[in-house]
Protein backbone atom coordinates (compact mmCIF):
# COMPACT_ATOMS: atom_id res chain seq x y z
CA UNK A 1 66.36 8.68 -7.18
CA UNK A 2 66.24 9.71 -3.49
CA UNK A 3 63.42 12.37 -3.15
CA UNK A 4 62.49 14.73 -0.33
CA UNK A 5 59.28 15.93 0.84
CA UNK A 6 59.86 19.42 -0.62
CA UNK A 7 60.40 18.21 -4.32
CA UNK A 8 63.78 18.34 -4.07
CA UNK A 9 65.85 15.38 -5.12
CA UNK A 10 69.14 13.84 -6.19
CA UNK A 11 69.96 10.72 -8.66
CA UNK A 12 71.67 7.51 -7.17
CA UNK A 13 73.85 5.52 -9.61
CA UNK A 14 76.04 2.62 -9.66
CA UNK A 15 78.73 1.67 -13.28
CA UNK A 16 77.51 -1.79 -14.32
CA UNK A 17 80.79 -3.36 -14.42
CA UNK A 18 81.81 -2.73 -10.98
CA UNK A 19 81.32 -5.44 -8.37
CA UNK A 20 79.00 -5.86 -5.83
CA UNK A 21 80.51 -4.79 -2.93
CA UNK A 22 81.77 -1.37 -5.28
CA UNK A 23 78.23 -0.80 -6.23
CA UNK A 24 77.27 -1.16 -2.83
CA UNK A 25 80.15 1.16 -1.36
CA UNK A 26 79.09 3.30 -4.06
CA UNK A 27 75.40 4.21 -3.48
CA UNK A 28 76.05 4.11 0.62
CA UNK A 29 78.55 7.23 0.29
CA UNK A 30 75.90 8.83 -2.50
CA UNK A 31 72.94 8.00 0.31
CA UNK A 32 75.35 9.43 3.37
CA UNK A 33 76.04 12.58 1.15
CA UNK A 34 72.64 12.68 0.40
CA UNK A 35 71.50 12.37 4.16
CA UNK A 36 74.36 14.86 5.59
CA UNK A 37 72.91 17.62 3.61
CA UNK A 38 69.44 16.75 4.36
CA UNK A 39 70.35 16.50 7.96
CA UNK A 40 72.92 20.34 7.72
CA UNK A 41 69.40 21.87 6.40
CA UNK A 42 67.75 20.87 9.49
CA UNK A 43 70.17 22.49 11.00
CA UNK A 44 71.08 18.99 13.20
CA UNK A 45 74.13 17.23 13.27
CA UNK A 46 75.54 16.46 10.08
CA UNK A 47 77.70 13.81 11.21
CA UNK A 48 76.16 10.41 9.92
CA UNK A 49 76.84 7.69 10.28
CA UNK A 50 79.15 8.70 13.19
CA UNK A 51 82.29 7.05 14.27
CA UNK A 52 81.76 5.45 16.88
CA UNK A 53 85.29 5.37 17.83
CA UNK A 54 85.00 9.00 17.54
CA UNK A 55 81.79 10.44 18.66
CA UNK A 56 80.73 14.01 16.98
CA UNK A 57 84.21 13.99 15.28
CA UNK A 58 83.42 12.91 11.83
CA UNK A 59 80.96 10.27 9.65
CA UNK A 60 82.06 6.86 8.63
CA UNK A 61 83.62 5.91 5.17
CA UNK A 62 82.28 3.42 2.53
CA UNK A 63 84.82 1.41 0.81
CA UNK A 64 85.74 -2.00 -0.12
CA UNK A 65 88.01 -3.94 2.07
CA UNK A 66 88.76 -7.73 1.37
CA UNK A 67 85.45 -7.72 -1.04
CA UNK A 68 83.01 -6.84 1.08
CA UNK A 69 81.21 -2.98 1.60
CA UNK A 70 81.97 -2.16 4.90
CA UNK A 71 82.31 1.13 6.89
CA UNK A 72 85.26 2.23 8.09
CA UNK A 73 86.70 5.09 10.37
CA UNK A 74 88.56 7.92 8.22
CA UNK A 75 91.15 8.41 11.03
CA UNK A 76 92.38 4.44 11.59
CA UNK A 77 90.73 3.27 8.92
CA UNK A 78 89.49 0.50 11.11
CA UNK A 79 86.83 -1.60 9.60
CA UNK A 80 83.52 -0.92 11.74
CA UNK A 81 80.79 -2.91 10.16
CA UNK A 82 79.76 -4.27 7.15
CA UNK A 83 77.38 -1.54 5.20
CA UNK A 84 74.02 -2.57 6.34
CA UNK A 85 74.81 -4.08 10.06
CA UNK A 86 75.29 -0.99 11.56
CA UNK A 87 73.29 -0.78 14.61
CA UNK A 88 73.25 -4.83 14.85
């Protein structure tokens, strides 16, 4: 359960029988949902995480490529990083 300071909150969930790298795939694009409408109500940028092949264009995907979680871009569908190294 993700929950925001003003009470407000939404349920995170995975199906037991997927595979790791699904389940992970699964609760990034729930968490990126998640943060783009937390970040639209701020009125801020609701572009996350941004492509960085495309800068204020349009937010990364989470899928499963090979068996691993990784992030890709929705235009090329270039692999950017595995979920969780962004940034490294």
């Amino acid at each position: 359960m993700l929950v925001w300071p003003d009470g407000s909150g939404v349920g995170v969930w995975v199906m037991r029988g997927d595979s790791s790298p699904e389940q992970m795939a699964t609760v990034a694009d729930q968490l990126q949902d998640a943060e783009v409408e937390a970040l639209a109500a701020a009125s801020r940028s609701a572009v996350w995480p941004e492509c960085p092949l495309h800068p204020n264009s349009h937010p990364l995907c989470a899928v499963v490529r090979d068996g691993a979680a990784v992030w890709t871009c929705k235009v090329t569908g270039e692999v950017i990083a595995l979920i969780g190294a962004l940034g490294h």
